[in-house]
C-alpha atoms as a PDB file:
ATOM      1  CA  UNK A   1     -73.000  50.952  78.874  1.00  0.00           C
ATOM      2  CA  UNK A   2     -73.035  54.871  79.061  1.00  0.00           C
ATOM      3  CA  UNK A   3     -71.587  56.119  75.696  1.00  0.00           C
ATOM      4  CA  UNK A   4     -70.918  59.589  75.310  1.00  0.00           C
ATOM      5  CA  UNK A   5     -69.738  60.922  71.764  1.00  0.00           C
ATOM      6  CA  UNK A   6     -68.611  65.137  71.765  1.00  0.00           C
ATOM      7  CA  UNK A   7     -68.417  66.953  68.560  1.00  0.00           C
ATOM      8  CA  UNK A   8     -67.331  70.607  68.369  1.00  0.00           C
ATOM      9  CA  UNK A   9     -66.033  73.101  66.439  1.00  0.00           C
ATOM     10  CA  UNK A  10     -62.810  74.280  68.612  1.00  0.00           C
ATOM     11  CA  UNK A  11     -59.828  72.730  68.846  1.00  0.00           C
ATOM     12  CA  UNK A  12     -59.559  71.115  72.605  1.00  0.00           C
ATOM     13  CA  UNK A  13     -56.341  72.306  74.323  1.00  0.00           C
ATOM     14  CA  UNK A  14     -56.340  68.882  76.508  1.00  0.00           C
ATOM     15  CA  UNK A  15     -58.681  66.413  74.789  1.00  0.00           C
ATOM     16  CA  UNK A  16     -57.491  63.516  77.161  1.00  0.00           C
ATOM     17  CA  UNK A  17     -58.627  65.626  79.958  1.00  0.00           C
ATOM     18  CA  UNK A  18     -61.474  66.499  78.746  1.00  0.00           C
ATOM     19  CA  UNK A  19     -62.556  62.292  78.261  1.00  0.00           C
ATOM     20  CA  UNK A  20     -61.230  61.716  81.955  1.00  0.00           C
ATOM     21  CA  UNK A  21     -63.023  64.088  83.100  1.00  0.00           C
ATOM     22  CA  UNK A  22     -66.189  63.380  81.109  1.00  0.00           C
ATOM     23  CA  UNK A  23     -65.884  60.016  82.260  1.00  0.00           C
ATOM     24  CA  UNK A  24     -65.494  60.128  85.520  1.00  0.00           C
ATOM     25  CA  UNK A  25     -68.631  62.569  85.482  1.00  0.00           C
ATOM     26  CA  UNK A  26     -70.970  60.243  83.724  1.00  0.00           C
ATOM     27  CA  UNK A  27     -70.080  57.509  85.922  1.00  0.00           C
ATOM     28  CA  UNK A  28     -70.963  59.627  88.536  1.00  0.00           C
ATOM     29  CA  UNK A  29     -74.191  61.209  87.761  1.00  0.00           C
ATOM     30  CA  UNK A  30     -75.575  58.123  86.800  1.00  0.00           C
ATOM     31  CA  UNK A  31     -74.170  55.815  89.358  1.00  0.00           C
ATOM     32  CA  UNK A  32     -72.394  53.297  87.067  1.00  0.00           C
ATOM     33  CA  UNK A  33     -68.977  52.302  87.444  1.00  0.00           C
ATOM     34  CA  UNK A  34     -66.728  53.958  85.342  1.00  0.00           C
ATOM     35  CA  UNK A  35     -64.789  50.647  83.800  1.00  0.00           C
ATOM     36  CA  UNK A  36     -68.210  50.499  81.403  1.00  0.00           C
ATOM     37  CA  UNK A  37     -68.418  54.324  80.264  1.00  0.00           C
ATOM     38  CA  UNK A  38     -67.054  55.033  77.143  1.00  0.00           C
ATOM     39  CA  UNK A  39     -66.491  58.586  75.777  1.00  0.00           C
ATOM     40  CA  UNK A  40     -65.043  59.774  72.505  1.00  0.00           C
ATOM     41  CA  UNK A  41     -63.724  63.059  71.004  1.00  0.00           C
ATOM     42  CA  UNK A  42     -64.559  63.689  67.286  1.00  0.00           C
ATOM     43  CA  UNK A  43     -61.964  65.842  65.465  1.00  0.00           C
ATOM     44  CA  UNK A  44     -62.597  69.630  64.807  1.00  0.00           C
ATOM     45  CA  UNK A  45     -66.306  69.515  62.879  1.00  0.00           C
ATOM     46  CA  UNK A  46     -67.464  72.266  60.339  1.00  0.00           C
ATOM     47  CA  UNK A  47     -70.038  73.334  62.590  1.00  0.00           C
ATOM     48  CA  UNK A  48     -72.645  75.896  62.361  1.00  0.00           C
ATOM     49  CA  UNK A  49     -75.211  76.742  65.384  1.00  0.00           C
ATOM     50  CA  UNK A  50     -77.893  79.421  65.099  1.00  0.00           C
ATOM     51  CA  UNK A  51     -76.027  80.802  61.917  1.00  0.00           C
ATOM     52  CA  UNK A  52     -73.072  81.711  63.713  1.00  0.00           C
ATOM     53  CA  UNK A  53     -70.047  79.607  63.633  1.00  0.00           C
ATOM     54  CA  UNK A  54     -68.884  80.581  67.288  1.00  0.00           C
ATOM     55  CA  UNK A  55     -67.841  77.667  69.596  1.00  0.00           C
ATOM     56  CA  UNK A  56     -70.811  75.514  69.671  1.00  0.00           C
ATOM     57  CA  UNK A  57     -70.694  71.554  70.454  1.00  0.00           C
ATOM     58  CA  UNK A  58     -73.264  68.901  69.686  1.00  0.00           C
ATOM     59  CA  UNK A  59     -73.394  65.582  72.412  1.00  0.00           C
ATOM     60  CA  UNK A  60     -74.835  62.112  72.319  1.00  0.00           C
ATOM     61  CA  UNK A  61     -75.277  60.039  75.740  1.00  0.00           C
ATOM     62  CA  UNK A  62     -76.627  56.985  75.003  1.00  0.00           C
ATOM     63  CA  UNK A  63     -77.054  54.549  78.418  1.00  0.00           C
ATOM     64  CA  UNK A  64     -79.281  51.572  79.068  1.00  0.00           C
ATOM     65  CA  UNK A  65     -81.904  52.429  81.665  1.00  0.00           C
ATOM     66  CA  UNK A  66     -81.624  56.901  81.281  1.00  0.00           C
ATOM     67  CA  UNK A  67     -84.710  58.041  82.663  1.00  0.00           C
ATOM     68  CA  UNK A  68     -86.158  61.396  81.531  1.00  0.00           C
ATOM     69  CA  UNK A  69     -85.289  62.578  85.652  1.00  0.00           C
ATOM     70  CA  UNK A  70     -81.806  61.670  85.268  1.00  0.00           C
ATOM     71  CA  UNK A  71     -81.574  64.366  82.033  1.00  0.00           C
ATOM     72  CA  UNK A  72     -81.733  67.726  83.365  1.00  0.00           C
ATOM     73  CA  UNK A  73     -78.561  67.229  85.936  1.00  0.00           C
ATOM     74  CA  UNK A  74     -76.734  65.735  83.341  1.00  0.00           C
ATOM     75  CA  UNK A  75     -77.292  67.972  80.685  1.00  0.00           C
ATOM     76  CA  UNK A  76     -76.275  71.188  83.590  1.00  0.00           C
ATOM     77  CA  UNK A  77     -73.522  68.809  84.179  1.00  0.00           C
ATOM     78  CA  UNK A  78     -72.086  68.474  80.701  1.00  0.00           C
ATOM     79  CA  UNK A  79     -72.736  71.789  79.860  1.00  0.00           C
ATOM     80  CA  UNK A  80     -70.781  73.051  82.492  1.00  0.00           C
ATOM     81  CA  UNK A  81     -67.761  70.743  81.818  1.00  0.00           C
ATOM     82  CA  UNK A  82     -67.734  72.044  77.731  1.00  0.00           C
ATOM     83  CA  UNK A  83     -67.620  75.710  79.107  1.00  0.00           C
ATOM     84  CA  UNK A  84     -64.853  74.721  81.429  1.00  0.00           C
ATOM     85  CA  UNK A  85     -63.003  72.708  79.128  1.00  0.00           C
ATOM     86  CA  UNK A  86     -63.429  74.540  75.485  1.00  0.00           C
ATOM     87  CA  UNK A  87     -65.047  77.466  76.443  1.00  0.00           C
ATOM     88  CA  UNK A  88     -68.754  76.996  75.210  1.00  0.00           C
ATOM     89  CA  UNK A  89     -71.580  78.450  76.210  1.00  0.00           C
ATOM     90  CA  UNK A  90     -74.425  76.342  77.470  1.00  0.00           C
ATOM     91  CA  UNK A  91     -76.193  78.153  74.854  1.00  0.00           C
ATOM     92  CA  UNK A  92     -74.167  76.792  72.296  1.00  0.00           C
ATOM     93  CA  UNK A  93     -74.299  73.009  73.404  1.00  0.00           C
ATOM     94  CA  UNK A  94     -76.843  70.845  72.021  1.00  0.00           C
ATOM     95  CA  UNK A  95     -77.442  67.397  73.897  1.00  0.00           C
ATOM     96  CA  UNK A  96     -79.111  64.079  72.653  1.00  0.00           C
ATOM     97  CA  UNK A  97     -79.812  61.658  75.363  1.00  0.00           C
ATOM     98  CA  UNK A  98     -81.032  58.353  74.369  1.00  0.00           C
ATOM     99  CA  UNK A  99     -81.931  55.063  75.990  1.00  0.00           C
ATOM    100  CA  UNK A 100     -81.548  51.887  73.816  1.00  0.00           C
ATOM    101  CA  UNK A 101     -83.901  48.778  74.533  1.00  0.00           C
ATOM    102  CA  UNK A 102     -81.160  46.366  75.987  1.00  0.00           C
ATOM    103  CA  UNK A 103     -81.454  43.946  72.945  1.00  0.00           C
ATOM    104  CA  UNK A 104     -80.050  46.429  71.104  1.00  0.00           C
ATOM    105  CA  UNK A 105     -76.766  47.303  73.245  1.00  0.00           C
ATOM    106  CA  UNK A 106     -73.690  44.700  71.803  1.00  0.00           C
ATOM    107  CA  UNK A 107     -70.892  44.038  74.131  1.00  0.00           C
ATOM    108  CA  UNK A 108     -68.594  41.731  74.549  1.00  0.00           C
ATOM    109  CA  UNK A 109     -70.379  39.641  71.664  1.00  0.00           C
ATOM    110  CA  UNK A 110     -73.332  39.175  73.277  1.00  0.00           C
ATOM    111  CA  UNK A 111     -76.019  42.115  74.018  1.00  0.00           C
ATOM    112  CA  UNK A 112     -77.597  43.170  77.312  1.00  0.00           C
END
């Protein structure tokens, strides 16, 4: 259910890493097991952030049931793992979060 996409405008030394890890965190801080998460890693996008185009990044995290309390560890958490893994600032990290009405989650070709 949790769906996390990362866009940024460095190249990612270990991208496979980086989704393990990001996995394994979003399981985590929102108490789902893992086997559902899905993360992806966009290719190197033409990015600019506050008119600068210094390492910035720009996440999605879509899950069914995110509640606004949930948001503030996760977005620490996420920032945190982009300046570990790419060297970003937090300052530089935009996050969407996002919480689709269940009808309109597909899997496994039905929807939740």
């Amino acid at each position: 259910m949790p769906c996390l996409t990362i866009r940024t405008n460095q190249t990612i030394e270990q991208p496979q890493r980086l989704l393990r890890e990001a996995s394994t965190l979003i399981a985590g801080q929102l108490g789902k097991s893992e086997r559902y998460v899905m993360v992806s890693l966009e290719p190197v996008a033409r990015m600019l952030f506050g008119g600068s185009g210094a390492a910035a990044a720009y996440l999605e995290l879509k899950s069914l049931g995110l509640q606004p309390p949930e948001v503030p560890a996760l977005s620490k958490a996420l920032c945190e793992l982009m300046q570990r893994m790419a060297d970003i600032p937090a300052e530089r990290v935009y996050i969407e979060f996002s919480s689709p009405e269940r009808p309109m989650w597909g899997w496994n070709g039905a929807t939740f």
